[in-house]
N, C-alpha and C. Protein backbone atom coordinates (compact mmCIF):
# COMPACT_ATOMS: atom_id res chain seq x y z
N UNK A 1 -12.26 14.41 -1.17
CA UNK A 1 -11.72 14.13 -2.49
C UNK A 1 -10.22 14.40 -2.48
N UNK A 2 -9.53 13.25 -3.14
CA UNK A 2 -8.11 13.85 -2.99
C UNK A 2 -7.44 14.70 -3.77
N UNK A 3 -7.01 15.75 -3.78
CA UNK A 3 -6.37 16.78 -4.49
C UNK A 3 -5.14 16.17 -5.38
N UNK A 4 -5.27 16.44 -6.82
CA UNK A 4 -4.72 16.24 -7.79
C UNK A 4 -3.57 17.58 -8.19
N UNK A 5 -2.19 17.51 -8.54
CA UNK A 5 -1.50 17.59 -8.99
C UNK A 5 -0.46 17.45 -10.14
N UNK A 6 0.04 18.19 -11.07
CA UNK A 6 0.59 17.96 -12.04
C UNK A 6 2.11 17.41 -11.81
N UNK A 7 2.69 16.57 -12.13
CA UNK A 7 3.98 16.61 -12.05
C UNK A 7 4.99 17.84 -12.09
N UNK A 8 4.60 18.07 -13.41
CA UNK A 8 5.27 19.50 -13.51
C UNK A 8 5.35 20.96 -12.50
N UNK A 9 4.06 21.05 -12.23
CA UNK A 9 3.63 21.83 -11.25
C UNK A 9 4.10 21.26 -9.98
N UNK A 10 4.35 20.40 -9.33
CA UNK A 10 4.76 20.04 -8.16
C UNK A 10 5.90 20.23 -8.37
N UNK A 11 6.90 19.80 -8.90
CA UNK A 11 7.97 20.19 -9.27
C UNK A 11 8.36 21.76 -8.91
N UNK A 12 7.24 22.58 -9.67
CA UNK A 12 7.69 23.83 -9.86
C UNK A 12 7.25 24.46 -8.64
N UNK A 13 6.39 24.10 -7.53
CA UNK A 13 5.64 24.36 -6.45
C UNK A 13 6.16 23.82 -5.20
N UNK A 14 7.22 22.90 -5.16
CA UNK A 14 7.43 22.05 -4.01
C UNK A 14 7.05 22.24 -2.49
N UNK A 15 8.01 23.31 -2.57
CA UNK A 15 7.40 24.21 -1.40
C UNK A 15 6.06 24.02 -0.61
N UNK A 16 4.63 24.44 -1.79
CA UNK A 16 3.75 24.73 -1.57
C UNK A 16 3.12 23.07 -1.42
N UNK A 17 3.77 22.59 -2.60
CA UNK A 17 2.85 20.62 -2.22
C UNK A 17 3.80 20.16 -0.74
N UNK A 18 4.78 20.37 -0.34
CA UNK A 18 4.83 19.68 1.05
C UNK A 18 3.90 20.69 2.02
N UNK A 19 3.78 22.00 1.75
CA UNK A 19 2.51 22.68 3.06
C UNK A 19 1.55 21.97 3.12
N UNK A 20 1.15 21.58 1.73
CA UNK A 20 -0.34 21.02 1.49
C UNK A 20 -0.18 19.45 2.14
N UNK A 21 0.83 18.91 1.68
CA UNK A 21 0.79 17.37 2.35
C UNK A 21 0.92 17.08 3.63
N UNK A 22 1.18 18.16 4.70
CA UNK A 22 1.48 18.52 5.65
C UNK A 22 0.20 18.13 6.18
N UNK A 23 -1.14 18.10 5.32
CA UNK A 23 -2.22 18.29 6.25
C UNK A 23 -3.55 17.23 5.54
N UNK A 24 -2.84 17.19 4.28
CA UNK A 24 -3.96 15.91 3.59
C UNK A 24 -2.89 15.42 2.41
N UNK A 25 -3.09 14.19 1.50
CA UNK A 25 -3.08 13.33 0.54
C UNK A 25 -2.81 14.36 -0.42
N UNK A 26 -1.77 13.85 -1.40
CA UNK A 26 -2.15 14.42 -2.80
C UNK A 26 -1.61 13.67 -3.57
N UNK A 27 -2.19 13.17 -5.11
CA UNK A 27 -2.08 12.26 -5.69
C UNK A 27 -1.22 13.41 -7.07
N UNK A 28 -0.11 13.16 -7.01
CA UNK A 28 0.57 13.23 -8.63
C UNK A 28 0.53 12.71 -10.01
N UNK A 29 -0.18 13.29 -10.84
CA UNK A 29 -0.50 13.05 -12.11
C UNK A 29 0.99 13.55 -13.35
N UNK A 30 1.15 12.17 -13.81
CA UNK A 30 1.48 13.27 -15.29
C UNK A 30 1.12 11.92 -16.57
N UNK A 31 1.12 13.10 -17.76
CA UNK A 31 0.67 12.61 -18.86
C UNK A 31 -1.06 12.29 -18.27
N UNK A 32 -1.96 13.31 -17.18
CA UNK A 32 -3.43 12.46 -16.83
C UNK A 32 -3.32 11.97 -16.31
N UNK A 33 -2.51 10.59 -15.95
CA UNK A 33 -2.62 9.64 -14.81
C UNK A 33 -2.36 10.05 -13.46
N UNK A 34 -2.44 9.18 -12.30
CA UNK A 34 -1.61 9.36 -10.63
C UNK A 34 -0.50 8.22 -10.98
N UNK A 35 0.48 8.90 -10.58
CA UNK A 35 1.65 8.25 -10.72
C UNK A 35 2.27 7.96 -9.09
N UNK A 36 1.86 8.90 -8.26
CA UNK A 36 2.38 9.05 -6.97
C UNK A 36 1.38 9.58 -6.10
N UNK A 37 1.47 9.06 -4.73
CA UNK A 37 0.78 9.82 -3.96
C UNK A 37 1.31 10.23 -3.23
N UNK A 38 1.68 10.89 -2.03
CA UNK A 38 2.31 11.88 -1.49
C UNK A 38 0.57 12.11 0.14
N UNK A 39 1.74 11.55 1.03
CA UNK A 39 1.15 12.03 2.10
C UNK A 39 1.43 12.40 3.31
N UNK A 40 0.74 12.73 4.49
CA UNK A 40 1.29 13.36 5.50
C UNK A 40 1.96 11.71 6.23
N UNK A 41 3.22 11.84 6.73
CA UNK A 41 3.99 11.18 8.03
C UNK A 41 2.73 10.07 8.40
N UNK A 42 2.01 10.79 9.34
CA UNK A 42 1.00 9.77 10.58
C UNK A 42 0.41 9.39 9.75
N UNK A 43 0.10 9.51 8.66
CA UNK A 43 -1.42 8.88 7.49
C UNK A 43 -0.27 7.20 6.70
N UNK A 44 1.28 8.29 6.70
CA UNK A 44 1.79 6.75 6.23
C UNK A 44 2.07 5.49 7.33
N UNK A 45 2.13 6.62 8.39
CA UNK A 45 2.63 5.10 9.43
C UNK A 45 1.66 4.31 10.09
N UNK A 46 0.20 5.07 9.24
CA UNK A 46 -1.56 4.21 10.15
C UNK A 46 -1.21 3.19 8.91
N UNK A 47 -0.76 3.62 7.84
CA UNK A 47 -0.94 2.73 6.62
C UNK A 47 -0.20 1.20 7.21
N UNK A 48 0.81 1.71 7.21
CA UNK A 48 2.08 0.67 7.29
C UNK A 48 1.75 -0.21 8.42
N UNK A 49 0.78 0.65 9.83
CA UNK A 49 0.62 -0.21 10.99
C UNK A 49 -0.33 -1.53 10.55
N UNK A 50 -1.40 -0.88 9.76
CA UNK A 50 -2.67 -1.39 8.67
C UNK A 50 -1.87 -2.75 8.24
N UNK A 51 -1.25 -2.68 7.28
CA UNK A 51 -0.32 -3.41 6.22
C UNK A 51 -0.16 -4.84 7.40
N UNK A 52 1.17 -4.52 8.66
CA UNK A 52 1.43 -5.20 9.72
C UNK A 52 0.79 -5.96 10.25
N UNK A 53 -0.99 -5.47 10.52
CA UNK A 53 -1.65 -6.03 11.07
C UNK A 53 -2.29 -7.32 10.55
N UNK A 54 -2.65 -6.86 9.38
CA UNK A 54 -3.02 -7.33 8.17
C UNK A 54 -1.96 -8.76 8.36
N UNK A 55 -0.79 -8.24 7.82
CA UNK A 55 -0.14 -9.71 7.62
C UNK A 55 -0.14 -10.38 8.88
N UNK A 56 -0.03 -10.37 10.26
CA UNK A 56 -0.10 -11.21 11.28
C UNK A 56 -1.00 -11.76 11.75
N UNK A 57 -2.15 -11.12 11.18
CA UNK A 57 -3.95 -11.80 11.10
C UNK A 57 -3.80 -13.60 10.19
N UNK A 58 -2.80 -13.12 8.88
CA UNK A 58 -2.61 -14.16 7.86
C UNK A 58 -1.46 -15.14 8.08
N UNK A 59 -0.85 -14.59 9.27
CA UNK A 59 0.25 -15.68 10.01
C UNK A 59 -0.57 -16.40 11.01
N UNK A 60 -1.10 -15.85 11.51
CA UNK A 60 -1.90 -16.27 13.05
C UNK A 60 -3.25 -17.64 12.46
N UNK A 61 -3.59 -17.20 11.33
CA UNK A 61 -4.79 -18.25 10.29
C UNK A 61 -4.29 -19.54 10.29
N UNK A 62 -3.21 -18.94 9.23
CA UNK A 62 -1.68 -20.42 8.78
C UNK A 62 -1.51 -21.09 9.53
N UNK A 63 -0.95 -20.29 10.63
CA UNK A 63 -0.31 -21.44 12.14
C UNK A 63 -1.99 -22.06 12.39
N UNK A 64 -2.77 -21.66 12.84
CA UNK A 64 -4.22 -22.12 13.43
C UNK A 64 -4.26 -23.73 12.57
N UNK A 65 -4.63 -23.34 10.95
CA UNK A 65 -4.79 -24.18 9.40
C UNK A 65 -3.60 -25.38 9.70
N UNK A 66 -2.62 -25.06 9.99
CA UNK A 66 -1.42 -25.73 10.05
C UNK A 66 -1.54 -26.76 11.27
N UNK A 67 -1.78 -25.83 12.76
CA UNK A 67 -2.38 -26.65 13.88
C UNK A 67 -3.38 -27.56 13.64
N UNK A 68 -4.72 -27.54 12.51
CA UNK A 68 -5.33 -28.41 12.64
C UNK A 68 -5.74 -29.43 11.13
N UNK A 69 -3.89 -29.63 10.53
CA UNK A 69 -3.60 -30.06 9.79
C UNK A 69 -3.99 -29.78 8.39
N UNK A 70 -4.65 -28.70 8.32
CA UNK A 70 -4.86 -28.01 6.70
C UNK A 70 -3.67 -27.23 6.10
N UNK A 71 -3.01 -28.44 5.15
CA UNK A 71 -2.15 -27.48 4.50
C UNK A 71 -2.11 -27.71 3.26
N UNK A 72 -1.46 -27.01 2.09
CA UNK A 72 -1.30 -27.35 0.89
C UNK A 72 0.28 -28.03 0.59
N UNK A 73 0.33 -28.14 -0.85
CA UNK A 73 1.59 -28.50 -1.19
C UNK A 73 1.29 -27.86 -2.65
N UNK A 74 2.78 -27.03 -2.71
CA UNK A 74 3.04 -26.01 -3.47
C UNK A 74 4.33 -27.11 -4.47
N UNK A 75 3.99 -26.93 -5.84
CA UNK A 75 4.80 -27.77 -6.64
C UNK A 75 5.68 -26.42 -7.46
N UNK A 76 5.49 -25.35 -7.56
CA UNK A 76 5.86 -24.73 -8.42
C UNK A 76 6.03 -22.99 -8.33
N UNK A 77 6.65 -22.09 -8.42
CA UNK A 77 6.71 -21.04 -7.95
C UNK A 77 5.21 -20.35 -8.84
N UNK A 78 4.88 -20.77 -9.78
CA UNK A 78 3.44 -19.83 -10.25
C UNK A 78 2.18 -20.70 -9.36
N UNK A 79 2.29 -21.38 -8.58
CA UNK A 79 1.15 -22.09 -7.89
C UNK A 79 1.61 -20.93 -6.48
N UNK A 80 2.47 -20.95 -5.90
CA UNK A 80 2.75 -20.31 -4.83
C UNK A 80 2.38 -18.96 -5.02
N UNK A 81 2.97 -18.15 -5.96
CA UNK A 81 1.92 -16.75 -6.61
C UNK A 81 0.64 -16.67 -6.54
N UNK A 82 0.29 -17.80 -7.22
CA UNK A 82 -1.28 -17.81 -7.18
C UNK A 82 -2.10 -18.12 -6.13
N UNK A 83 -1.62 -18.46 -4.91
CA UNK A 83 -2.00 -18.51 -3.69
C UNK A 83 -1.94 -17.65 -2.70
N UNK A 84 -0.54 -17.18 -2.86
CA UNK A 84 -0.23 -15.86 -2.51
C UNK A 84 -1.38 -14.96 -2.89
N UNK A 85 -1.12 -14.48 -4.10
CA UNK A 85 -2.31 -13.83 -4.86
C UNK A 85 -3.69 -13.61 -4.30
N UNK A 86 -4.37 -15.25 -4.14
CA UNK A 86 -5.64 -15.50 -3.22
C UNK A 86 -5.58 -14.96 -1.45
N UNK A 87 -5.10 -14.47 -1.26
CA UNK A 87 -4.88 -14.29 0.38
C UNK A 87 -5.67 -12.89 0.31
């Protein structure tokens, strides 16, 4: 479960929320909500590798779609969103 935090209290704790993030996730709340999450280094850069991979899976499709002449035609920047969107 990920450990919740007050804004305020992080603020007033800093110190103690980077020990803690040092070693797991913590999600920043204020006004109740998560406003932020806050995590260790290697957990952001599996993310980001994640993210990378992700998009070159959806380049590698395109070119394939494209190679065997499936493509669209985009008339309008809210059609391109909305395709975008669908991915």
């Amino acid at each position: 479960m990920l450990k919740t935090m007050p804004a305020a209290e992080a603020k007033n704790k800093f110190g103690l929320l980077m020990d803690t993030v040092q070693r797991e996730a913590v999600a920043i709340s204020k006004k109740g909500r998560t406003s932020a999450i806050m995590m260790p280094v290697h957990q952001y850069e599996e993310y980001e590798q994640l993210k990378l991979e992700k998009l070159r899976a959806h380049v590698r499709e395109g070119a394939r779609q494209a190679d065997n002449g499936q493509t669209v035609t985009v008339n309008s920047k809210e059609e391109l969103h909305q395709l975008l969107k669908n991915l």
